[in-house]
PDB file of N, CA and C in Angstrom:
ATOM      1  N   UNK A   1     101.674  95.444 108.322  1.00  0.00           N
ATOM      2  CA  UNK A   1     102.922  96.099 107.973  1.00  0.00           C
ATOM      3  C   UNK A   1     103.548  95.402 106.768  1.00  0.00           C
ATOM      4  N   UNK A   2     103.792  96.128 105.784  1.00  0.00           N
ATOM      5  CA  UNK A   2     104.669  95.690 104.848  1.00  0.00           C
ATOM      6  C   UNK A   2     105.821  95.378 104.976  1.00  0.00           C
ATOM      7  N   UNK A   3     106.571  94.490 104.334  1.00  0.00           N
ATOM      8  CA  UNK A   3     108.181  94.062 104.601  1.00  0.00           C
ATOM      9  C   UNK A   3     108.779  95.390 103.257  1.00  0.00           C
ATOM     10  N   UNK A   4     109.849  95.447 103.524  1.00  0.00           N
ATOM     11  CA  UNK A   4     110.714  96.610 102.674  1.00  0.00           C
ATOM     12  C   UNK A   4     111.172  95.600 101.474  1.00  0.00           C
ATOM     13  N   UNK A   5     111.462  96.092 100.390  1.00  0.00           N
ATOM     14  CA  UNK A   5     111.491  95.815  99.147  1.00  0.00           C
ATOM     15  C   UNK A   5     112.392  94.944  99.353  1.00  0.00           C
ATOM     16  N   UNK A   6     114.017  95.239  99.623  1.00  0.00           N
ATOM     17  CA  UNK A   6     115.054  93.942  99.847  1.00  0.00           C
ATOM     18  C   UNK A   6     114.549  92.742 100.732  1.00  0.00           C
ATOM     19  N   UNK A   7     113.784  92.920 101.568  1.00  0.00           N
ATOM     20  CA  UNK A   7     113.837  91.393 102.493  1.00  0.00           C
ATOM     21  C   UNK A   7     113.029  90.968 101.853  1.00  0.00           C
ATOM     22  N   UNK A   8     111.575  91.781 100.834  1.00  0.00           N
ATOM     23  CA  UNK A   8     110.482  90.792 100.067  1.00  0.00           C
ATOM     24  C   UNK A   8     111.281  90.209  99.223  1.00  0.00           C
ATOM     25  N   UNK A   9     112.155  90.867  98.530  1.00  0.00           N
ATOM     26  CA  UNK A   9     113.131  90.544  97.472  1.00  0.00           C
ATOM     27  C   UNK A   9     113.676  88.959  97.657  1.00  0.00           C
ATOM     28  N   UNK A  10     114.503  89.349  99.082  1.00  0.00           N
ATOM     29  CA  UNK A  10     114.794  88.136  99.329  1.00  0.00           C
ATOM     30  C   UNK A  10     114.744  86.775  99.634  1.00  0.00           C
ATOM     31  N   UNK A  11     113.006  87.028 100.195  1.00  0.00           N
ATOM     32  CA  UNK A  11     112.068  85.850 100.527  1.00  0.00           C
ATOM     33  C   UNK A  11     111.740  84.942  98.935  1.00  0.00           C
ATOM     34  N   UNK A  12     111.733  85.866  98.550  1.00  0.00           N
ATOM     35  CA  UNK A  12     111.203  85.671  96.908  1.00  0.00           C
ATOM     36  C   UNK A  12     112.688  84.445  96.387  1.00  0.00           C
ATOM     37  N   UNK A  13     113.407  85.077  96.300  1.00  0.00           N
ATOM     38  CA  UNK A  13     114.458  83.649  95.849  1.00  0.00           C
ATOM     39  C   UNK A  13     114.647  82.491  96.728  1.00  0.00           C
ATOM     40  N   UNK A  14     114.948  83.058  98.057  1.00  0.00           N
ATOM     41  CA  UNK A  14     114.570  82.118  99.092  1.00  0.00           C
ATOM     42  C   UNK A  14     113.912  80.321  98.482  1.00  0.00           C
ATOM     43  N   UNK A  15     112.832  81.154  98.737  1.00  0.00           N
ATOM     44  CA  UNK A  15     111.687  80.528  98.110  1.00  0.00           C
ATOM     45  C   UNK A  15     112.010  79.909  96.963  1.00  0.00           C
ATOM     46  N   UNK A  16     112.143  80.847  95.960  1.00  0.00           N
ATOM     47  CA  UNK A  16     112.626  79.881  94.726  1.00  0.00           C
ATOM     48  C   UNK A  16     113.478  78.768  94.827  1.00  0.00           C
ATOM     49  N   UNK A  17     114.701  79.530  95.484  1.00  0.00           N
ATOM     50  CA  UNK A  17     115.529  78.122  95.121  1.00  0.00           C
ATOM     51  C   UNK A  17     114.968  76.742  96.448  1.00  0.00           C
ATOM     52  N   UNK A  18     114.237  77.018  97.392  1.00  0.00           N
ATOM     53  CA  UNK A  18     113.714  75.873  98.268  1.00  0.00           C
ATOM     54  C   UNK A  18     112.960  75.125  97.323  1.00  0.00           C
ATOM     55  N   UNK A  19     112.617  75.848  96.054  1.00  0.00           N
ATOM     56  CA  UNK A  19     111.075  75.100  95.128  1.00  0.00           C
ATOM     57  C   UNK A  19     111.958  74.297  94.445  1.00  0.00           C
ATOM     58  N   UNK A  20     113.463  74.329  94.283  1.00  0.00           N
ATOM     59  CA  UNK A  20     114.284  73.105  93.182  1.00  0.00           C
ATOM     60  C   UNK A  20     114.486  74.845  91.757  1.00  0.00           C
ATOM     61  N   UNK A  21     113.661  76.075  91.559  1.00  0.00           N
ATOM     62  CA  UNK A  21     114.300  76.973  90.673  1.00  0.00           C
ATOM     63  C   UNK A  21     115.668  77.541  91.195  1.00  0.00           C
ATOM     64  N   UNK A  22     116.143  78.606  90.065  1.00  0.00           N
ATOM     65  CA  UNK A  22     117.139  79.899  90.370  1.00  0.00           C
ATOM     66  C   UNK A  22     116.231  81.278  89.854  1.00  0.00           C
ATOM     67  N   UNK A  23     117.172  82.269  90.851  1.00  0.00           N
ATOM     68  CA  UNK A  23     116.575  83.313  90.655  1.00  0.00           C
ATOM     69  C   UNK A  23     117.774  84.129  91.632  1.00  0.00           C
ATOM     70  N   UNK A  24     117.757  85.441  90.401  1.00  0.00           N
ATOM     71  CA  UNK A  24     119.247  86.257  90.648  1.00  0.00           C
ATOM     72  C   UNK A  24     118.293  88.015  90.633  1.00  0.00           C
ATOM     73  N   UNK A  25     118.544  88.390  91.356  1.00  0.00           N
ATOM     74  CA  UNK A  25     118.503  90.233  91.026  1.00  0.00           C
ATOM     75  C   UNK A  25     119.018  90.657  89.528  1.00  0.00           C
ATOM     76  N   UNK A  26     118.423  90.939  89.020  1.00  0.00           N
ATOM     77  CA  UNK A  26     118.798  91.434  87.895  1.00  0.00           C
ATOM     78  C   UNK A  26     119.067  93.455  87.822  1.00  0.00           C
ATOM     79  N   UNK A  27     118.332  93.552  88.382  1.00  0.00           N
ATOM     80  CA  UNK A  27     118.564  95.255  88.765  1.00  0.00           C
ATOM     81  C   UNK A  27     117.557  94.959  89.931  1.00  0.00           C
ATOM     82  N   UNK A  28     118.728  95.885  90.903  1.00  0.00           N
ATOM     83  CA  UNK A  28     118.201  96.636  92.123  1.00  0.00           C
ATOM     84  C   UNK A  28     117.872  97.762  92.220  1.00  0.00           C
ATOM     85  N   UNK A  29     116.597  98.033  92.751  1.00  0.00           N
ATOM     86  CA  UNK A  29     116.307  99.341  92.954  1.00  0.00           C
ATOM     87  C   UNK A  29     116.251  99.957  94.255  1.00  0.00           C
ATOM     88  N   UNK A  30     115.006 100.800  94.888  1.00  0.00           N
ATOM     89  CA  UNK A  30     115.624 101.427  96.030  1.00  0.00           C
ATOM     90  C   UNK A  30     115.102  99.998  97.137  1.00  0.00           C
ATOM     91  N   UNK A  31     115.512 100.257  97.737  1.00  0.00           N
ATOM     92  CA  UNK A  31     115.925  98.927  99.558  1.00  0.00           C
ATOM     93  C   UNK A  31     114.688  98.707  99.958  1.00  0.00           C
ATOM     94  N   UNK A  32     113.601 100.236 100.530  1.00  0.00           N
ATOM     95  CA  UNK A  32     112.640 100.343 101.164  1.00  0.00           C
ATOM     96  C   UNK A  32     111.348 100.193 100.183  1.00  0.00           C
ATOM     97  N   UNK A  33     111.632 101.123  99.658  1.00  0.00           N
ATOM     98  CA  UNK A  33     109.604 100.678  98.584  1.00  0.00           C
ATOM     99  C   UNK A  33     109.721 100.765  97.166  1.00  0.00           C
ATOM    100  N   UNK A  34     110.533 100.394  96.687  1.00  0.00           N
ATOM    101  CA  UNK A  34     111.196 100.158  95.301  1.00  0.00           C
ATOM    102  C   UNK A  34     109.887  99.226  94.538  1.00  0.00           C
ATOM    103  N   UNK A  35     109.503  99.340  93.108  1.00  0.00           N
ATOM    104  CA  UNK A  35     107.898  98.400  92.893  1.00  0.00           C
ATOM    105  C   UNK A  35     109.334  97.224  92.305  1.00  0.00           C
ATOM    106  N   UNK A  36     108.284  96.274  92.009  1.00  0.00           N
ATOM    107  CA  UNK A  36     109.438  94.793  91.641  1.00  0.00           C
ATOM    108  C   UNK A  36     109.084  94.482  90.486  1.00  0.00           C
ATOM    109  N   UNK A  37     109.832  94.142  89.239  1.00  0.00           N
ATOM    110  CA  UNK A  37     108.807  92.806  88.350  1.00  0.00           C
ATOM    111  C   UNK A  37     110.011  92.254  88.165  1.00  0.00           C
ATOM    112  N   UNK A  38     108.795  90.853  88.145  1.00  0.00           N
ATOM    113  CA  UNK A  38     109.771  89.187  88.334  1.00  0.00           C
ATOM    114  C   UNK A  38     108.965  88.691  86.980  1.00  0.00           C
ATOM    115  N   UNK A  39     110.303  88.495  86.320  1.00  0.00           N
ATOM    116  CA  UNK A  39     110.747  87.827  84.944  1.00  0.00           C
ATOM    117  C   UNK A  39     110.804  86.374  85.336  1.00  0.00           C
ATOM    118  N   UNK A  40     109.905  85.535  84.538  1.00  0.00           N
ATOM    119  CA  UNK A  40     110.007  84.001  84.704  1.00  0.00           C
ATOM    120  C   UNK A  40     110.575  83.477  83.400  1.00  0.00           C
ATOM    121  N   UNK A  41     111.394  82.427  83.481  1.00  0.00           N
ATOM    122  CA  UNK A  41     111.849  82.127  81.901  1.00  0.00           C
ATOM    123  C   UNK A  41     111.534  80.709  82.417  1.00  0.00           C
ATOM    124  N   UNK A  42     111.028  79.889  81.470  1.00  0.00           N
ATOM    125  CA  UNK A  42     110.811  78.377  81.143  1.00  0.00           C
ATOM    126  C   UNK A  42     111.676  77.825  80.143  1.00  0.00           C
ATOM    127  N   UNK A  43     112.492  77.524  80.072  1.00  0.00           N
ATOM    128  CA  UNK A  43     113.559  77.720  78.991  1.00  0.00           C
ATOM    129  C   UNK A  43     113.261  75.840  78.410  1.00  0.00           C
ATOM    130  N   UNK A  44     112.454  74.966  79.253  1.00  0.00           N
ATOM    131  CA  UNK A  44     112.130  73.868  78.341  1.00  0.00           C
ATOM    132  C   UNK A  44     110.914  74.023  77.152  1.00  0.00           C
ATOM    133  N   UNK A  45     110.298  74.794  77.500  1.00  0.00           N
ATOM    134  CA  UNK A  45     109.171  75.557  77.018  1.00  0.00           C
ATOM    135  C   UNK A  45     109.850  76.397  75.655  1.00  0.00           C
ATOM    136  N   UNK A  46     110.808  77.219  76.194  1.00  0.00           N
ATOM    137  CA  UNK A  46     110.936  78.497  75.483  1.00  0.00           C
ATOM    138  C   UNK A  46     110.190  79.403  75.679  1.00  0.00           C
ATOM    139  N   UNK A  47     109.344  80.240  76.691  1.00  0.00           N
ATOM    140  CA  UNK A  47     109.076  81.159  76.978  1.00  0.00           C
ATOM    141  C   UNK A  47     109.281  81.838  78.212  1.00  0.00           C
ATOM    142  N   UNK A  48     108.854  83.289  78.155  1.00  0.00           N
ATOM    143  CA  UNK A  48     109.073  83.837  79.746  1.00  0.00           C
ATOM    144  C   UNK A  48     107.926  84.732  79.881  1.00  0.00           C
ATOM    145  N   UNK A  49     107.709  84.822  80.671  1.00  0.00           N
ATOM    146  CA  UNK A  49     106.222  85.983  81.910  1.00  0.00           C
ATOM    147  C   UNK A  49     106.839  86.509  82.498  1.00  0.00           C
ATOM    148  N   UNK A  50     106.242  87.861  82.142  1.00  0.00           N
ATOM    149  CA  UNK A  50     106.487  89.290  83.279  1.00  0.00           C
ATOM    150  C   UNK A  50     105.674  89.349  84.308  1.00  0.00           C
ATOM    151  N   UNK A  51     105.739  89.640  85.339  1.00  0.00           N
ATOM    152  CA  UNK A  51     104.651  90.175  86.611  1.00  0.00           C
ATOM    153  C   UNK A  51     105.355  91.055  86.992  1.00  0.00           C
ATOM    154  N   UNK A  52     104.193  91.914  87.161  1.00  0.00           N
ATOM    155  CA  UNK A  52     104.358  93.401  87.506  1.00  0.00           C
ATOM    156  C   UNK A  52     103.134  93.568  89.159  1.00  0.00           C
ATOM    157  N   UNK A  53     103.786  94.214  89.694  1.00  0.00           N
ATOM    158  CA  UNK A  53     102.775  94.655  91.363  1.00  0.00           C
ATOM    159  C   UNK A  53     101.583  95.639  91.174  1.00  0.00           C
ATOM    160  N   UNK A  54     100.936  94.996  91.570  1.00  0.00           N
ATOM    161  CA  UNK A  54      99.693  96.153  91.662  1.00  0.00           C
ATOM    162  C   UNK A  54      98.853  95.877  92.873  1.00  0.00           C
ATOM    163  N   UNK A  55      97.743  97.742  92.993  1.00  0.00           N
ATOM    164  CA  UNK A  55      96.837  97.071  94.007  1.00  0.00           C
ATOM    165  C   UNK A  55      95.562  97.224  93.400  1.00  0.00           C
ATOM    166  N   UNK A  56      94.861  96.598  93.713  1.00  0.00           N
ATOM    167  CA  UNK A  56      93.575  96.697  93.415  1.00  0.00           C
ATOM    168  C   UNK A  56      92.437  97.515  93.929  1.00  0.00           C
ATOM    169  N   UNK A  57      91.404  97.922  93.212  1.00  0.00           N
ATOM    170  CA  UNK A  57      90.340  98.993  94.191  1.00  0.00           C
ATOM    171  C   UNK A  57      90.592  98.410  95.469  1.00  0.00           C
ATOM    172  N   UNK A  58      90.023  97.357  96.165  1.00  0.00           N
ATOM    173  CA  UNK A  58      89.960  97.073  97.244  1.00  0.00           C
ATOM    174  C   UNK A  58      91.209  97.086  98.344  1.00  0.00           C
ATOM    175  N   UNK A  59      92.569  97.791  97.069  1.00  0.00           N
ATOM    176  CA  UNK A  59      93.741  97.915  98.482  1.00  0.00           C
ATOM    177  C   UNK A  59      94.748  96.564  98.561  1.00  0.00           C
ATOM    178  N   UNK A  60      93.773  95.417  97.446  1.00  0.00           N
ATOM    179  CA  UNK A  60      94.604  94.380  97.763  1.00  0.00           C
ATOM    180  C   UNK A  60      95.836  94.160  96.734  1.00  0.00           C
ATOM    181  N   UNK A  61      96.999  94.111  97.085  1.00  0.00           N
ATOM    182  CA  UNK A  61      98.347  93.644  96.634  1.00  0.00           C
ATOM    183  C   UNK A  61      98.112  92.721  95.822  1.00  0.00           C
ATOM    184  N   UNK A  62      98.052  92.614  94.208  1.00  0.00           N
ATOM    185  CA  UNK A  62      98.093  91.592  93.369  1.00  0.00           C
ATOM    186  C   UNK A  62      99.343  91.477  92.578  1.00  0.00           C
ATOM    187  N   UNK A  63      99.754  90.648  91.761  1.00  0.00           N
ATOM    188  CA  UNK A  63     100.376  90.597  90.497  1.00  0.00           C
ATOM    189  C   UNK A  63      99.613  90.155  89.476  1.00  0.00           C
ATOM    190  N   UNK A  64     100.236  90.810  88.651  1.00  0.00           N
ATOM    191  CA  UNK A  64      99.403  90.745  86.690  1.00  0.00           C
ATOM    192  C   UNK A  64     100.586  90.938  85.914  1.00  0.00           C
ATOM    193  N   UNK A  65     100.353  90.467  84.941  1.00  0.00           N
ATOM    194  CA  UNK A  65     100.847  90.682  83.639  1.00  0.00           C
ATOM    195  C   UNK A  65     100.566  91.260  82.409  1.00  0.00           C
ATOM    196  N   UNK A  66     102.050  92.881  82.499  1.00  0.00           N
ATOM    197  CA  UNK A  66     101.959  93.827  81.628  1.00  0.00           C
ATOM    198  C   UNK A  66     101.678  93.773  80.601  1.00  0.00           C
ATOM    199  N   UNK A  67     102.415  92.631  80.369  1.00  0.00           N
ATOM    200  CA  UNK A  67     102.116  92.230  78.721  1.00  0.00           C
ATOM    201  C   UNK A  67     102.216  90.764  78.461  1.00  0.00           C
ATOM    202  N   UNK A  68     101.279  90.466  78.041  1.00  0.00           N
ATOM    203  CA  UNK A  68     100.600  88.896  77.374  1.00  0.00           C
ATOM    204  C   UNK A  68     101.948  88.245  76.563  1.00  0.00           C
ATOM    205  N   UNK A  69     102.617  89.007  76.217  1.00  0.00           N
ATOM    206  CA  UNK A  69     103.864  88.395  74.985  1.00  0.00           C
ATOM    207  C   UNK A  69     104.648  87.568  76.156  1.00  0.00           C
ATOM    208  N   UNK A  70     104.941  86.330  75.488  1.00  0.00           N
ATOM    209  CA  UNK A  70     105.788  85.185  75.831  1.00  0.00           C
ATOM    210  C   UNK A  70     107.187  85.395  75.384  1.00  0.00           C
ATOM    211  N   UNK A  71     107.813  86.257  74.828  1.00  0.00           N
ATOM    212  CA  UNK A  71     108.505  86.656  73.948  1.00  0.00           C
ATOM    213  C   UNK A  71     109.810  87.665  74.717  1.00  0.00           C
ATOM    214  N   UNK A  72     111.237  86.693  74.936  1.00  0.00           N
ATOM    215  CA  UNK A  72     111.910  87.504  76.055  1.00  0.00           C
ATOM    216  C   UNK A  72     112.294  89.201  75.605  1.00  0.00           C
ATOM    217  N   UNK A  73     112.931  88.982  74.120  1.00  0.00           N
ATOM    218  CA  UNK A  73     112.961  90.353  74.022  1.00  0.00           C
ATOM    219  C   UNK A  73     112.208  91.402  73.682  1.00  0.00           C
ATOM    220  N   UNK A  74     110.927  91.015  73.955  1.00  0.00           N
ATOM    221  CA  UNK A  74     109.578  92.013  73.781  1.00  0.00           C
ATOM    222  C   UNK A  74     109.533  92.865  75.669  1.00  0.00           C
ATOM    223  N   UNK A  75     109.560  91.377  76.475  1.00  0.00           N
ATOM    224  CA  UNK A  75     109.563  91.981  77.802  1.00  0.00           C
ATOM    225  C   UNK A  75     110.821  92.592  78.557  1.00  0.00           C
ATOM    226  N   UNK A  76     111.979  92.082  77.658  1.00  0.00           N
ATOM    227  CA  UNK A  76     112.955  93.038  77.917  1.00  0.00           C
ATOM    228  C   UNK A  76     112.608  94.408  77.455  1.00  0.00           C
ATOM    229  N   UNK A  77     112.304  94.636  76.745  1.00  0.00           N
ATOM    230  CA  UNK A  77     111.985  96.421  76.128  1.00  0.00           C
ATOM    231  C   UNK A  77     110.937  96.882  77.092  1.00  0.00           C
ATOM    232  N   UNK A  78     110.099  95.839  77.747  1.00  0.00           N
ATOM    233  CA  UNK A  78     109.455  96.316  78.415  1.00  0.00           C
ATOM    234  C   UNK A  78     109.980  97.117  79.621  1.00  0.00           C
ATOM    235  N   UNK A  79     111.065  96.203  79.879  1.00  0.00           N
ATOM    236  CA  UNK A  79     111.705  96.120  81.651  1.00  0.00           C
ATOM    237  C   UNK A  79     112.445  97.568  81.371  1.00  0.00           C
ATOM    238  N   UNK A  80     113.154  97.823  80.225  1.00  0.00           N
ATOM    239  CA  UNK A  80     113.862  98.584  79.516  1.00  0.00           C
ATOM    240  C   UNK A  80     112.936 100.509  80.346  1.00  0.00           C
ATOM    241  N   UNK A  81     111.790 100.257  79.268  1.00  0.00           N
ATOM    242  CA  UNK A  81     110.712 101.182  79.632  1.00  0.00           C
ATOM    243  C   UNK A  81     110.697 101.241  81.152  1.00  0.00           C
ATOM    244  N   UNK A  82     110.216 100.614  81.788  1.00  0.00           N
ATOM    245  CA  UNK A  82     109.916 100.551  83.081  1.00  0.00           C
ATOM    246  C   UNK A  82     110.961 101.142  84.268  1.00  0.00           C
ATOM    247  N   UNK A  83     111.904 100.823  83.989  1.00  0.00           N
ATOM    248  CA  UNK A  83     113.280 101.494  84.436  1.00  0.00           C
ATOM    249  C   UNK A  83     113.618 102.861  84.209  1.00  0.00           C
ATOM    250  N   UNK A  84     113.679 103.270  82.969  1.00  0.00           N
ATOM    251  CA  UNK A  84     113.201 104.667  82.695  1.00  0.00           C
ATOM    252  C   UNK A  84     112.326 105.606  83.484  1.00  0.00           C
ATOM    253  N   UNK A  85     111.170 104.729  83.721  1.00  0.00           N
ATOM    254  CA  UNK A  85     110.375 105.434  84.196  1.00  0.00           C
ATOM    255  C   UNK A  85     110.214 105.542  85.700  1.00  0.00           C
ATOM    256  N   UNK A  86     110.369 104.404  86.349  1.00  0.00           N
ATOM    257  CA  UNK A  86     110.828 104.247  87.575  1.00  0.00           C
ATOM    258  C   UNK A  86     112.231 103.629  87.923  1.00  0.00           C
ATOM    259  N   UNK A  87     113.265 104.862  88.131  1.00  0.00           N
ATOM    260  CA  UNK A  87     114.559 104.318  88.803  1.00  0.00           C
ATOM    261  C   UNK A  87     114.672 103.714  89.993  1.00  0.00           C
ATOM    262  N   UNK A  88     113.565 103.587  90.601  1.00  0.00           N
ATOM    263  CA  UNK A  88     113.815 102.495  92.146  1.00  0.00           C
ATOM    264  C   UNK A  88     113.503 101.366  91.425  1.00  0.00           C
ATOM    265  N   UNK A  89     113.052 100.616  90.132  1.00  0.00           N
ATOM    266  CA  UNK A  89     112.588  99.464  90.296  1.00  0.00           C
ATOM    267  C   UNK A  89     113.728  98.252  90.036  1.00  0.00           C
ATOM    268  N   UNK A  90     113.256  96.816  90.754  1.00  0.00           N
ATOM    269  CA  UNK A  90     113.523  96.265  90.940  1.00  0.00           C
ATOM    270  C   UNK A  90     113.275  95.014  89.766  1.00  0.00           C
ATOM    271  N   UNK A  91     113.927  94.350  89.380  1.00  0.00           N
ATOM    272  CA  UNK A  91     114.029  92.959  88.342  1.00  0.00           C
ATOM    273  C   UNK A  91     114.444  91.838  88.423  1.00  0.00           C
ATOM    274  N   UNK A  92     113.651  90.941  88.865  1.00  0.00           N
ATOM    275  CA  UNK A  92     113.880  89.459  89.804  1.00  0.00           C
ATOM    276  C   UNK A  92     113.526  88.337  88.419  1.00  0.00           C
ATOM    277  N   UNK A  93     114.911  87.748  88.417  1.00  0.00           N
ATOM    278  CA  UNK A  93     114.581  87.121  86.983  1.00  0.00           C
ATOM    279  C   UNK A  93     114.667  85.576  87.797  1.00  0.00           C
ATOM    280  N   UNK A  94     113.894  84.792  87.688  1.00  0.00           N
ATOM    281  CA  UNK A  94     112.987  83.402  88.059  1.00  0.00           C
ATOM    282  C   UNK A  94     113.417  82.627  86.845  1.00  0.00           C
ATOM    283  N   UNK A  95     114.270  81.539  86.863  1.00  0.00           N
ATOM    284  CA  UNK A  95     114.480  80.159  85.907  1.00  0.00           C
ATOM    285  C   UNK A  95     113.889  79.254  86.461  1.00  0.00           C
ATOM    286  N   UNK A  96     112.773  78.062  85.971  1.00  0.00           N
ATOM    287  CA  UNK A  96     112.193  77.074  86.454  1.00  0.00           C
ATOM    288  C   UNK A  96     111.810  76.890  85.665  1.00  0.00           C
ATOM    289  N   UNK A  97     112.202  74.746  85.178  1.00  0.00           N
ATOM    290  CA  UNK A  97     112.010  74.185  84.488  1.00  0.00           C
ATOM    291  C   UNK A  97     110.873  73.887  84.233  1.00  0.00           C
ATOM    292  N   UNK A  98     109.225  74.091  85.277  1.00  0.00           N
ATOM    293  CA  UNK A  98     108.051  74.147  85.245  1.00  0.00           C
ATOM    294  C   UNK A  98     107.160  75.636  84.891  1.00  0.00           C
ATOM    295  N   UNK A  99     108.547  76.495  84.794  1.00  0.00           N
ATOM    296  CA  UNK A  99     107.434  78.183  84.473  1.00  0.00           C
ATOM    297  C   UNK A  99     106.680  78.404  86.000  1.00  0.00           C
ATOM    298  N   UNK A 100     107.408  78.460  87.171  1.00  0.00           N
ATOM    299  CA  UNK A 100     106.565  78.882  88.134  1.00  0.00           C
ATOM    300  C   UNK A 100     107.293  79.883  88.696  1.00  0.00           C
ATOM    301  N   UNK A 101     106.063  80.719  89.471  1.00  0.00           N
ATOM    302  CA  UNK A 101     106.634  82.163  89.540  1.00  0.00           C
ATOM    303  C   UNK A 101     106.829  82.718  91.038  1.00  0.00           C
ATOM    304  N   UNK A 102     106.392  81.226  91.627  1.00  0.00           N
ATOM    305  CA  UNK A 102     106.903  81.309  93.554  1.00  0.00           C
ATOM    306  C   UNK A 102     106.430  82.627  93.721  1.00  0.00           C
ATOM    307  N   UNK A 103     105.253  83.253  93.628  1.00  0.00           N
ATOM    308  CA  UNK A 103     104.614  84.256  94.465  1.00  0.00           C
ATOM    309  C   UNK A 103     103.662  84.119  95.590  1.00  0.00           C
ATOM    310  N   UNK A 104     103.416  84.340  96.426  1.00  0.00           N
ATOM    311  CA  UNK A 104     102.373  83.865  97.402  1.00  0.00           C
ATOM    312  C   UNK A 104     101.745  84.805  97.047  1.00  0.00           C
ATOM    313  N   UNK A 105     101.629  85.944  96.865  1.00  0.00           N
ATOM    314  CA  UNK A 105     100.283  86.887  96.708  1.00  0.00           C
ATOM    315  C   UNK A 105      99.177  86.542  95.454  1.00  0.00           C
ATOM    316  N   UNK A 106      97.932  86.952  95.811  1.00  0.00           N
ATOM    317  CA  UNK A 106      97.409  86.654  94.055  1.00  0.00           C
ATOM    318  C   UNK A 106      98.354  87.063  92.895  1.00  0.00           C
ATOM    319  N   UNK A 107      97.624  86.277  92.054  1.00  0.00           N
ATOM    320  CA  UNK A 107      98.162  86.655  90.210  1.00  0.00           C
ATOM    321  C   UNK A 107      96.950  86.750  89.888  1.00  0.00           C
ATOM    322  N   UNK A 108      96.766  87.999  88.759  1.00  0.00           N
ATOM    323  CA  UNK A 108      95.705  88.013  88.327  1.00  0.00           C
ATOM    324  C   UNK A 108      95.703  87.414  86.917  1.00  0.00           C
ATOM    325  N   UNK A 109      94.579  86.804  86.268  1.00  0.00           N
ATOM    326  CA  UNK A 109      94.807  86.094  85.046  1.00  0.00           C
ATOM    327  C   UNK A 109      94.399  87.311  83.891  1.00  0.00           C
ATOM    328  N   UNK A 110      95.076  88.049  83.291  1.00  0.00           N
ATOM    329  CA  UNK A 110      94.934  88.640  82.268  1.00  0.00           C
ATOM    330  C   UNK A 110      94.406  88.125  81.201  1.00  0.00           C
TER     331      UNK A 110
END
């Protein structure tokens, strides 16, 4: 059984801030099956990563990244797009001074 979009939502910062990050909702979408992408910013670094949800042939729940650009206002236009296109989605923006993205599910390496 899947958990509904707000309580994954919420495990997700949870989590973050137990790891020593922050992480705020940036847009909410719908409660129950809303898709998510979590914005990471490294701000000692200067960059940020998008992850976006997907499943794979095999059914399995991954995250990947839409787009390779490190570049915040490239993946803002992205998030921009994405919203447009899906009004349930959800935007979980992740600050950590190490760039980590506190997901337990795979990431796929693009």
């Amino acid at each position: 059984m899947l958990l509904s979009t707000d309580i994954w939502v919420a495990a997700l910062i949870r989590r973050t801030e137990l790891g020593g990050g922050f992480a705020v909702v940036a847009r909410k979408g719908d409660a129950r099956a809303g898709s998510v992408l979590v914005k990471v910013l490294n701000r000692a670094q200067g960059t940020t990563r998008l992850y976006a949800e997907a499943t794979r042939g095999d059914g399995e729940r991954v995250w990947m990244q839409p787009s390779l650009s490190d570049q915040e206002p490239e993946l803002d236009r992205y998030i921009e797009r994405a919203a447009r296109i899906d009004p349930d989605i959800w935007v979980v923006e992740i600050d950590d001074r190490d760039g980590r993205h506190f997901l337990t599910e795979p990431v796929e390496q693009g």
